[in-house]
PDB file of N, CA and C in Angstrom:
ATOM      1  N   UNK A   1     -28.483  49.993 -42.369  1.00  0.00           N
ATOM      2  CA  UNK A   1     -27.064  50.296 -42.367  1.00  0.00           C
ATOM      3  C   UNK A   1     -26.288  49.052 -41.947  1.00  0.00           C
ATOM      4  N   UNK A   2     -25.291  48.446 -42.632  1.00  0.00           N
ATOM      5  CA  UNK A   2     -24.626  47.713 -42.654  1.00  0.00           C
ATOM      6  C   UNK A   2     -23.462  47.994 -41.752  1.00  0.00           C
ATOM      7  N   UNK A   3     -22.842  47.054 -40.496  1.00  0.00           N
ATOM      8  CA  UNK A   3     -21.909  47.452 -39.835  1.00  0.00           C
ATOM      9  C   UNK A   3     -20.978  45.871 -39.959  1.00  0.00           C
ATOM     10  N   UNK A   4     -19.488  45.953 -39.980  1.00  0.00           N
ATOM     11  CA  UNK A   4     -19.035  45.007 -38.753  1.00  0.00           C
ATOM     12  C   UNK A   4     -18.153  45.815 -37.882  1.00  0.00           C
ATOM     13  N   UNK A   5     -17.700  45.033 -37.064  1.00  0.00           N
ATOM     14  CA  UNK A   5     -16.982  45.473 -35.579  1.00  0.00           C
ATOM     15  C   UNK A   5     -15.653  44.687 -35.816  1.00  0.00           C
ATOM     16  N   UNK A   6     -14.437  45.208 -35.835  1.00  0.00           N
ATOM     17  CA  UNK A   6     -13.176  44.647 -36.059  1.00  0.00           C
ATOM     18  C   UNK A   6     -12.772  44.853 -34.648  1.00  0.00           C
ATOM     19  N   UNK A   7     -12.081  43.826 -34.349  1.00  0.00           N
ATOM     20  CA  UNK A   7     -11.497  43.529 -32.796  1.00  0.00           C
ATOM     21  C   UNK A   7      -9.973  43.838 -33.232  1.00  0.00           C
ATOM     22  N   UNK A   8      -9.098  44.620 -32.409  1.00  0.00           N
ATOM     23  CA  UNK A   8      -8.256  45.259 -33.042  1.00  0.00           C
ATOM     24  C   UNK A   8      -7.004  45.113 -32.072  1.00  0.00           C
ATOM     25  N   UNK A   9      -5.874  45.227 -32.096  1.00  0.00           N
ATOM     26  CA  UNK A   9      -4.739  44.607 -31.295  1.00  0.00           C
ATOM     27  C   UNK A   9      -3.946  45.878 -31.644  1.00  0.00           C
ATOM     28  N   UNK A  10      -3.276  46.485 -30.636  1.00  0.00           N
ATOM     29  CA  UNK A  10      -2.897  48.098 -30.618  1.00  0.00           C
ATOM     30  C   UNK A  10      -0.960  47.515 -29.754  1.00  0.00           C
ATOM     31  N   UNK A  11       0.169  48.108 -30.620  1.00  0.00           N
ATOM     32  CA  UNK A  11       1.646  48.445 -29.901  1.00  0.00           C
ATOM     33  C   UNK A  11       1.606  49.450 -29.927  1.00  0.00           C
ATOM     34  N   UNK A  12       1.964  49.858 -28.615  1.00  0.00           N
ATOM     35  CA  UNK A  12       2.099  52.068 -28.465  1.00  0.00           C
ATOM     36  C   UNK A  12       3.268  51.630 -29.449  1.00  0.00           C
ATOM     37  N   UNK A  13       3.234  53.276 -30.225  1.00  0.00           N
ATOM     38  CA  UNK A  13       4.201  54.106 -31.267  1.00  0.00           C
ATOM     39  C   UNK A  13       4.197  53.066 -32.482  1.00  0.00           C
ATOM     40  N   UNK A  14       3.536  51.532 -32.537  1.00  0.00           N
ATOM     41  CA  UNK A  14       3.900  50.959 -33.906  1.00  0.00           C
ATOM     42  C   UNK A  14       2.579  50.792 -34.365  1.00  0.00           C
ATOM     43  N   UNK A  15       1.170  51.355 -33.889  1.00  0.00           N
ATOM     44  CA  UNK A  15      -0.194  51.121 -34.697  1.00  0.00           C
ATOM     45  C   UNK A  15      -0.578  50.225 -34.655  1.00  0.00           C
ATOM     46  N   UNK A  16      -1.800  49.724 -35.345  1.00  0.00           N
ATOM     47  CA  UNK A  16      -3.253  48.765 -34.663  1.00  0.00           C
ATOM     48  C   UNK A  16      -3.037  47.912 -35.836  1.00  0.00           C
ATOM     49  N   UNK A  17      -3.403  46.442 -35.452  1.00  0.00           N
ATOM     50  CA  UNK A  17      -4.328  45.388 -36.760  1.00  0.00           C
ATOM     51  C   UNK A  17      -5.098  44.684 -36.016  1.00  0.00           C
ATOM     52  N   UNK A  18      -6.010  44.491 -37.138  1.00  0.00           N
ATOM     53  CA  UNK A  18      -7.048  43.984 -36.838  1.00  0.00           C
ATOM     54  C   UNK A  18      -7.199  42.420 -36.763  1.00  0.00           C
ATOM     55  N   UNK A  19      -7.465  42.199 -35.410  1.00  0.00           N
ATOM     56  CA  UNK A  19      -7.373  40.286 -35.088  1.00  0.00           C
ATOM     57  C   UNK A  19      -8.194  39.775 -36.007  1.00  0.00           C
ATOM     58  N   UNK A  20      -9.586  40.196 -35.665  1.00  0.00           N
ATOM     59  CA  UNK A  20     -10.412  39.402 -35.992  1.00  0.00           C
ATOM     60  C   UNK A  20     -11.722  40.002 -36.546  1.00  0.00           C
ATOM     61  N   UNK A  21     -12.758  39.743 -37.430  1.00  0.00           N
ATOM     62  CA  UNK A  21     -13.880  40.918 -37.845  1.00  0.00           C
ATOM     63  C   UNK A  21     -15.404  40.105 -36.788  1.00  0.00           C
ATOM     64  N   UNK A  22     -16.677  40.783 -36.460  1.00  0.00           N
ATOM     65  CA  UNK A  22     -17.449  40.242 -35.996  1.00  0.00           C
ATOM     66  C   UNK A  22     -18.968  40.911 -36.329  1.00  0.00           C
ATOM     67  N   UNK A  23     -20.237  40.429 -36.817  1.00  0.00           N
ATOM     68  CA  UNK A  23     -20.793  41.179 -37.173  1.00  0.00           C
ATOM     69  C   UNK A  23     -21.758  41.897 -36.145  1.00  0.00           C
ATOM     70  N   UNK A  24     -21.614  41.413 -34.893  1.00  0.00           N
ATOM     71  CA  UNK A  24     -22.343  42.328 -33.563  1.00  0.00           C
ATOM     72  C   UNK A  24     -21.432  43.122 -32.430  1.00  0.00           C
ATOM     73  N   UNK A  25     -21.621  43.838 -32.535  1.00  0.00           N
ATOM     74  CA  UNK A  25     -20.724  44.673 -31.744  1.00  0.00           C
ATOM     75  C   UNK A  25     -20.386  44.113 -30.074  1.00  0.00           C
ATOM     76  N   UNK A  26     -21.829  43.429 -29.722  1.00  0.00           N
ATOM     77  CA  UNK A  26     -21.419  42.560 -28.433  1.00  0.00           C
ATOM     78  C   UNK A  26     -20.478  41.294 -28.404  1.00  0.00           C
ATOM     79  N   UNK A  27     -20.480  40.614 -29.430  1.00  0.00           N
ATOM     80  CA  UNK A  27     -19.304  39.937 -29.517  1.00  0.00           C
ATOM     81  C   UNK A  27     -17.863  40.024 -29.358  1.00  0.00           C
ATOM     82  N   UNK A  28     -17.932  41.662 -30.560  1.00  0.00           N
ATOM     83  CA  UNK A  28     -16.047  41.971 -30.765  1.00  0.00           C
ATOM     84  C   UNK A  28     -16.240  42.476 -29.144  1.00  0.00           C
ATOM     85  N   UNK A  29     -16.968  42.889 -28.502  1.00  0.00           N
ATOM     86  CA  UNK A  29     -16.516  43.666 -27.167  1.00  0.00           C
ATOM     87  C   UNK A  29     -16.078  42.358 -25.832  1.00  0.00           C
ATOM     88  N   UNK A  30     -17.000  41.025 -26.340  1.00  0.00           N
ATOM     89  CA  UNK A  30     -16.904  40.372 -25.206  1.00  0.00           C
ATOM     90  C   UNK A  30     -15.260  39.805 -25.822  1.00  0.00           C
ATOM     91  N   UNK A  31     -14.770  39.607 -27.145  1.00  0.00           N
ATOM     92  CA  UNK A  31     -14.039  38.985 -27.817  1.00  0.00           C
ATOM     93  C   UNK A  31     -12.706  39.519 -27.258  1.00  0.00           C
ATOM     94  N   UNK A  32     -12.878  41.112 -26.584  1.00  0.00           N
ATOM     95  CA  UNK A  32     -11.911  42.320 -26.260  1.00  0.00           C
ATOM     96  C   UNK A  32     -11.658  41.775 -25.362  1.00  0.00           C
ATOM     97  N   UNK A  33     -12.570  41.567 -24.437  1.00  0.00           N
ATOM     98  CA  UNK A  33     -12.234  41.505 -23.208  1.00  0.00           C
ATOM     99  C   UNK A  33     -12.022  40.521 -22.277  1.00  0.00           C
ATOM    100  N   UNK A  34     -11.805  39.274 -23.059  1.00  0.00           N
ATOM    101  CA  UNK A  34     -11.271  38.188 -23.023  1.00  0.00           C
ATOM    102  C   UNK A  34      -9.713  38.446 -23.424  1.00  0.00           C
ATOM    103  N   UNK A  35      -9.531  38.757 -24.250  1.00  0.00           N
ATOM    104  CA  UNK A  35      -7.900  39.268 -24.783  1.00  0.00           C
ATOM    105  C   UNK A  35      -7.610  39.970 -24.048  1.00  0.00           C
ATOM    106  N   UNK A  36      -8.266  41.168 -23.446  1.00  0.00           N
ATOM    107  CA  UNK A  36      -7.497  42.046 -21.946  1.00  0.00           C
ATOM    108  C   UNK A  36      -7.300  41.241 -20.594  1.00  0.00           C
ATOM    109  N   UNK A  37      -8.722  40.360 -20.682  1.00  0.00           N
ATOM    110  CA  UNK A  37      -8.300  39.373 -19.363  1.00  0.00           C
ATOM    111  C   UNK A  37      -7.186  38.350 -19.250  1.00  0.00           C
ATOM    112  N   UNK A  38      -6.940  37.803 -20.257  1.00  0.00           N
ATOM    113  CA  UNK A  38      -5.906  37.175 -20.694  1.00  0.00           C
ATOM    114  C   UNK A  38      -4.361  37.579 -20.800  1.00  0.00           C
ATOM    115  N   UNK A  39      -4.732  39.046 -21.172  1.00  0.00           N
ATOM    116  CA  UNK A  39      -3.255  39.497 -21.149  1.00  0.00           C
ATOM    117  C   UNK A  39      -2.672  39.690 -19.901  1.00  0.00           C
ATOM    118  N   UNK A  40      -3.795  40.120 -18.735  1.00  0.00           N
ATOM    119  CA  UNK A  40      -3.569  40.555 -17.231  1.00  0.00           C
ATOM    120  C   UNK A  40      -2.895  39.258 -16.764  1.00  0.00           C
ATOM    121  N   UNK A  41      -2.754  37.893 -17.666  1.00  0.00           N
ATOM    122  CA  UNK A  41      -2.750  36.863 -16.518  1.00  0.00           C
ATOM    123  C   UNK A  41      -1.321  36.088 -16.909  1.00  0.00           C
ATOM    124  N   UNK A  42      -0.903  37.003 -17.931  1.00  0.00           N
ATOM    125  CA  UNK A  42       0.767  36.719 -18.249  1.00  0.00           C
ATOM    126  C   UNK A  42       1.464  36.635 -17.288  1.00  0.00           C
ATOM    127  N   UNK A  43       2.249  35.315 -17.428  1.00  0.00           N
ATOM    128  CA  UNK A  43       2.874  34.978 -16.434  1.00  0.00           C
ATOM    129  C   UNK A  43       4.673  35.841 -15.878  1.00  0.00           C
ATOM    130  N   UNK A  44       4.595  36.167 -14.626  1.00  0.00           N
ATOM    131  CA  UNK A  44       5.758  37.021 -14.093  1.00  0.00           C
ATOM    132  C   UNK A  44       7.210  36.884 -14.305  1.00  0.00           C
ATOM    133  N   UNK A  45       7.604  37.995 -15.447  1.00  0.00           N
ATOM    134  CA  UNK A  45       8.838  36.900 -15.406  1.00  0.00           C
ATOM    135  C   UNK A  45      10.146  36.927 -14.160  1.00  0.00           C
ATOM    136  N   UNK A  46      10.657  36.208 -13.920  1.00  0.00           N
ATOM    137  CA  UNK A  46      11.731  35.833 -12.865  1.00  0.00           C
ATOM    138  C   UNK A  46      12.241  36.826 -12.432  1.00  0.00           C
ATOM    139  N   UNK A  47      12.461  37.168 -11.367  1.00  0.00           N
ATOM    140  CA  UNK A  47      13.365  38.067 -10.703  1.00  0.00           C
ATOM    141  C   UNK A  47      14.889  38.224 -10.778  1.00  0.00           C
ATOM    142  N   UNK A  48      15.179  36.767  -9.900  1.00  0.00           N
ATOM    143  CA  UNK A  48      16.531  36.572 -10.246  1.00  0.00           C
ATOM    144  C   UNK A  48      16.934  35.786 -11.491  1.00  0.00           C
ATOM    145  N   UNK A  49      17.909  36.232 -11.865  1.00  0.00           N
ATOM    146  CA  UNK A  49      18.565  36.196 -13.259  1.00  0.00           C
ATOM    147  C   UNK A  49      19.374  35.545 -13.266  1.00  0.00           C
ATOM    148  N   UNK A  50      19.933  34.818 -11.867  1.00  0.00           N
ATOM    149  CA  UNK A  50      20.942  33.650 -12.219  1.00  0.00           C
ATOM    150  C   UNK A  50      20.609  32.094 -11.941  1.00  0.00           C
ATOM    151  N   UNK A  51      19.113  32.127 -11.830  1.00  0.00           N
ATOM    152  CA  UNK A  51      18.512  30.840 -11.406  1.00  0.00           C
ATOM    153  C   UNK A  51      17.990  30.158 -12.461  1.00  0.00           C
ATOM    154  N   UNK A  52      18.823  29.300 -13.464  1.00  0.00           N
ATOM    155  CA  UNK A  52      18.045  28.866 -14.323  1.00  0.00           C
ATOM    156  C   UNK A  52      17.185  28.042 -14.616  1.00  0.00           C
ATOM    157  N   UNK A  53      16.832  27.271 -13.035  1.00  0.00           N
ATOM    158  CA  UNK A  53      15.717  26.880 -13.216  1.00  0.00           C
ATOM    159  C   UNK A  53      13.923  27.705 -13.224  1.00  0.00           C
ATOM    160  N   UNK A  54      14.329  28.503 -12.418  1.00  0.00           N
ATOM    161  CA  UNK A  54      13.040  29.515 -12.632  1.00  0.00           C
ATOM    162  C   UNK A  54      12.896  30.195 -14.094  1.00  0.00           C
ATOM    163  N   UNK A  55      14.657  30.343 -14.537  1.00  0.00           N
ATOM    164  CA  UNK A  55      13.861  30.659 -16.656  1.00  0.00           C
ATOM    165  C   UNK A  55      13.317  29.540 -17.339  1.00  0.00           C
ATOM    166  N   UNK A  56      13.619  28.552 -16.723  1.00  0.00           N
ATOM    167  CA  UNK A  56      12.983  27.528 -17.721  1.00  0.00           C
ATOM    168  C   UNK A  56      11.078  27.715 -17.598  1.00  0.00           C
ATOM    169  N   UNK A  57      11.618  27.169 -16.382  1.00  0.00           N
ATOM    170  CA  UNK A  57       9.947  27.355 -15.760  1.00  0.00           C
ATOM    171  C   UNK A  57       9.076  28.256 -16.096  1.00  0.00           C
ATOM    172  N   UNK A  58       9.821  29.821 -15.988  1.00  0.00           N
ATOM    173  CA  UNK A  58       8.981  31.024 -16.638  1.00  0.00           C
ATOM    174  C   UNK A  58       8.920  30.904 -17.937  1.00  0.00           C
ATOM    175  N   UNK A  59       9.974  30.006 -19.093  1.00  0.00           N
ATOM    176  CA  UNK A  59       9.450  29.944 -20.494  1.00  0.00           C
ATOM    177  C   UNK A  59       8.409  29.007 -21.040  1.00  0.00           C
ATOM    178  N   UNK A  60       8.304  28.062 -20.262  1.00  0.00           N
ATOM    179  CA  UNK A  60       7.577  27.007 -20.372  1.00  0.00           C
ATOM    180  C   UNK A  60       6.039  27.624 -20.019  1.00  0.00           C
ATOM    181  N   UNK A  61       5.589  28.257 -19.113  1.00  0.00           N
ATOM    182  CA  UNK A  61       4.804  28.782 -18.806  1.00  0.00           C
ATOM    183  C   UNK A  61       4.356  29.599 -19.529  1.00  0.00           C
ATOM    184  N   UNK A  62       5.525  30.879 -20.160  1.00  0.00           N
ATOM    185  CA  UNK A  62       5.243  31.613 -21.042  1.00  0.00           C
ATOM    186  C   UNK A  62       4.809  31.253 -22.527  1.00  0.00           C
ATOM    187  N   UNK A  63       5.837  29.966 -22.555  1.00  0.00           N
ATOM    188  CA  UNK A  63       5.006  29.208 -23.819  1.00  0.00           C
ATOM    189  C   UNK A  63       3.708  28.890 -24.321  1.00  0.00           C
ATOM    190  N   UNK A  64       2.862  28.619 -23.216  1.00  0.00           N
ATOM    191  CA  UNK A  64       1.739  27.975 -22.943  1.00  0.00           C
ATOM    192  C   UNK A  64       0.890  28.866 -23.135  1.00  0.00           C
ATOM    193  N   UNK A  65       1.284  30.357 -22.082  1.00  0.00           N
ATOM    194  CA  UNK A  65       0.302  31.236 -22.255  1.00  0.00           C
ATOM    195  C   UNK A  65       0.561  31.778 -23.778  1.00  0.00           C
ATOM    196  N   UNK A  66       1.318  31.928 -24.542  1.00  0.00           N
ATOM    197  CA  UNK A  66       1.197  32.594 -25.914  1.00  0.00           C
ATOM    198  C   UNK A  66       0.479  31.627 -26.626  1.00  0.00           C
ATOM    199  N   UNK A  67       0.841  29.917 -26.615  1.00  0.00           N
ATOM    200  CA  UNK A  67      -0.414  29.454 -27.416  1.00  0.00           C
ATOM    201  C   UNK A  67      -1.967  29.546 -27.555  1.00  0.00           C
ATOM    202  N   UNK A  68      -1.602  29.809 -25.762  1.00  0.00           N
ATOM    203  CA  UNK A  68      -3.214  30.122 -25.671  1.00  0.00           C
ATOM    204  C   UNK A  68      -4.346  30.818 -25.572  1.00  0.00           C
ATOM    205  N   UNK A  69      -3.213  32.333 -25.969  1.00  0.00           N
ATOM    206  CA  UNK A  69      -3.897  33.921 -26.086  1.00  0.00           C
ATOM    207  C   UNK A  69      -4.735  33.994 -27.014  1.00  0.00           C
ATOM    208  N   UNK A  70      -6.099  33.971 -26.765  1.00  0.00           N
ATOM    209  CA  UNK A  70      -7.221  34.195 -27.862  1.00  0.00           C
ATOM    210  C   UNK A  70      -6.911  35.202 -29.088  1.00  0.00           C
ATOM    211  N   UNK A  71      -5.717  36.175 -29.146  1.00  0.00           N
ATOM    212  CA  UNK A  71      -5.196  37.112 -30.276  1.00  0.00           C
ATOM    213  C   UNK A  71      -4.394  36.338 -30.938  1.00  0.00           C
ATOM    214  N   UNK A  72      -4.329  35.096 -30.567  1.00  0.00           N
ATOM    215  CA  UNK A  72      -2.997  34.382 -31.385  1.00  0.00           C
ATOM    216  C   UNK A  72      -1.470  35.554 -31.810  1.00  0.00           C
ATOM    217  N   UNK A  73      -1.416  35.800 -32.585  1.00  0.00           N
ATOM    218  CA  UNK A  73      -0.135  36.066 -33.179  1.00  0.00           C
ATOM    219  C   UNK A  73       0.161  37.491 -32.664  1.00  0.00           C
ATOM    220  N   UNK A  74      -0.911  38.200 -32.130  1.00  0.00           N
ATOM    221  CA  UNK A  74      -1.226  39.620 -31.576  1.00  0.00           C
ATOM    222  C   UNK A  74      -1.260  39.217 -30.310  1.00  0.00           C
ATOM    223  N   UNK A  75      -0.530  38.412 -29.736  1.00  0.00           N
ATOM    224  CA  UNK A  75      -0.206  38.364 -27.806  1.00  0.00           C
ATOM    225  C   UNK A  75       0.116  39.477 -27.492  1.00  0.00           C
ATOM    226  N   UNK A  76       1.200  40.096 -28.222  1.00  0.00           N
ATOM    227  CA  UNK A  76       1.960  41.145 -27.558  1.00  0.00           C
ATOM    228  C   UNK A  76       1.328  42.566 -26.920  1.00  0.00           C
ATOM    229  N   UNK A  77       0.066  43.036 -28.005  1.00  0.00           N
ATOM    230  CA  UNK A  77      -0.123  43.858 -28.601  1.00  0.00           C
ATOM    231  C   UNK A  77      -0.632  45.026 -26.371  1.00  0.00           C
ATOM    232  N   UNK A  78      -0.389  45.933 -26.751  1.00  0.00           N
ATOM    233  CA  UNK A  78      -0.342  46.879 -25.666  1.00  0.00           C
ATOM    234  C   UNK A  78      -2.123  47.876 -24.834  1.00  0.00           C
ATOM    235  N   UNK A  79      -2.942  46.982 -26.181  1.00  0.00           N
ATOM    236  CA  UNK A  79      -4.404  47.272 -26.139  1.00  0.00           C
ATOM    237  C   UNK A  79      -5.208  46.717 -26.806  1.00  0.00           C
ATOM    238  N   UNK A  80      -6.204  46.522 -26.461  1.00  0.00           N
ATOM    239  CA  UNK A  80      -6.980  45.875 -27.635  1.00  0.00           C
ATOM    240  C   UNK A  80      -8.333  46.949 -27.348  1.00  0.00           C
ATOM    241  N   UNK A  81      -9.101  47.040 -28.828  1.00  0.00           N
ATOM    242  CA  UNK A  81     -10.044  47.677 -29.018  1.00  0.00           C
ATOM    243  C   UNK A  81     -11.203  47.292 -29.728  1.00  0.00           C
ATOM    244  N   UNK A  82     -12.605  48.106 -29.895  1.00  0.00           N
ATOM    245  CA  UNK A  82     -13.348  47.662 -31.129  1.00  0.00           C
ATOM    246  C   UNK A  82     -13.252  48.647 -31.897  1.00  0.00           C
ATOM    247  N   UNK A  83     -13.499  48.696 -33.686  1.00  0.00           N
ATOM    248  CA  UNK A  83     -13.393  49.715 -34.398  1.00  0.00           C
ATOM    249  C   UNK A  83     -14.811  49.413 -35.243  1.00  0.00           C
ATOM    250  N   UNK A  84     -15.637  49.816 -35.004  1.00  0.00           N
ATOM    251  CA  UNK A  84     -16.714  50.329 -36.025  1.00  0.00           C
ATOM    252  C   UNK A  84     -16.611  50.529 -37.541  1.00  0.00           C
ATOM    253  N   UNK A  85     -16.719  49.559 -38.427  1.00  0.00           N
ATOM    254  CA  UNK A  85     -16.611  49.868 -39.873  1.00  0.00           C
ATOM    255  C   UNK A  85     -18.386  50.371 -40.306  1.00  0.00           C
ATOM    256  N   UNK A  86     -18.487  50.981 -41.158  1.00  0.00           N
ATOM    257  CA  UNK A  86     -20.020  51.117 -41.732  1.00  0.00           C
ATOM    258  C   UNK A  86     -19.418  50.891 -43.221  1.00  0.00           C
ATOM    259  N   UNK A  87     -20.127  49.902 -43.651  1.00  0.00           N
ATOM    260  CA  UNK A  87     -20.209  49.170 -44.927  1.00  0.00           C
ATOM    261  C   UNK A  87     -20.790  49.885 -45.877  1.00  0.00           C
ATOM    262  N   UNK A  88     -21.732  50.844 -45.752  1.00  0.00           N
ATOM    263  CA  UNK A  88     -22.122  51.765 -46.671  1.00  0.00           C
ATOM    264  C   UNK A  88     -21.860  53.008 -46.967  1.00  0.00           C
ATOM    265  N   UNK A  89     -20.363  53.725 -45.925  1.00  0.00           N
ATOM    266  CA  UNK A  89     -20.030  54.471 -46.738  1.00  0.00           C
ATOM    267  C   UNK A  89     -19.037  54.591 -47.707  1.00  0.00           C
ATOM    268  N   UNK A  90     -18.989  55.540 -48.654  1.00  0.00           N
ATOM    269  CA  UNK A  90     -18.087  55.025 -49.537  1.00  0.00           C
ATOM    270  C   UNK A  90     -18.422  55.921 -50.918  1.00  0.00           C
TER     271      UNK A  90
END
């Protein structure tokens, strides 16, 4: 039986896509959970709202971390998952 494992990037109420495909299921899971650890480590944004040096600082920062979110273009996304395809049914 033929499988891959799609690593999957989830917005509550707007639905899932799929980041990335992998053909062992221990991969897309370690692949997950690098993207969950990563997301935990988004940087805080500013409290006060009239200090504009702390927005700079928090965008610059924030910049950095979106280049460097292993989901690339799926930073945002509110979960990440694995989804089980089987290639032979059909």
């Amino acid at each position: 039986m033929s499988k891959i494992y799609l690593a999957m990037a989830s917005v509550d109420f707007e639905g899932s896509s799929a980041i990335k495909a992998f053909s062992k299921n221990h991969d897309a899971n370690e692949f997950i959970s690098l993207c969950n650890d990563y997301s935990k480590a988004k940087p805080e944004c500013p409290i006060n709202i009239l200090d504009e040096s702390l927005w700079d600082e928090w965008s610059k920062n924030h910049k950095v971390w979106i280049d460097n979110h292993p989901a690339k273009v799926d930073y945002y996304a509110d979960n990440y998952y694995v989804e089980e395809i089987d290639l032979n049914q059909g």
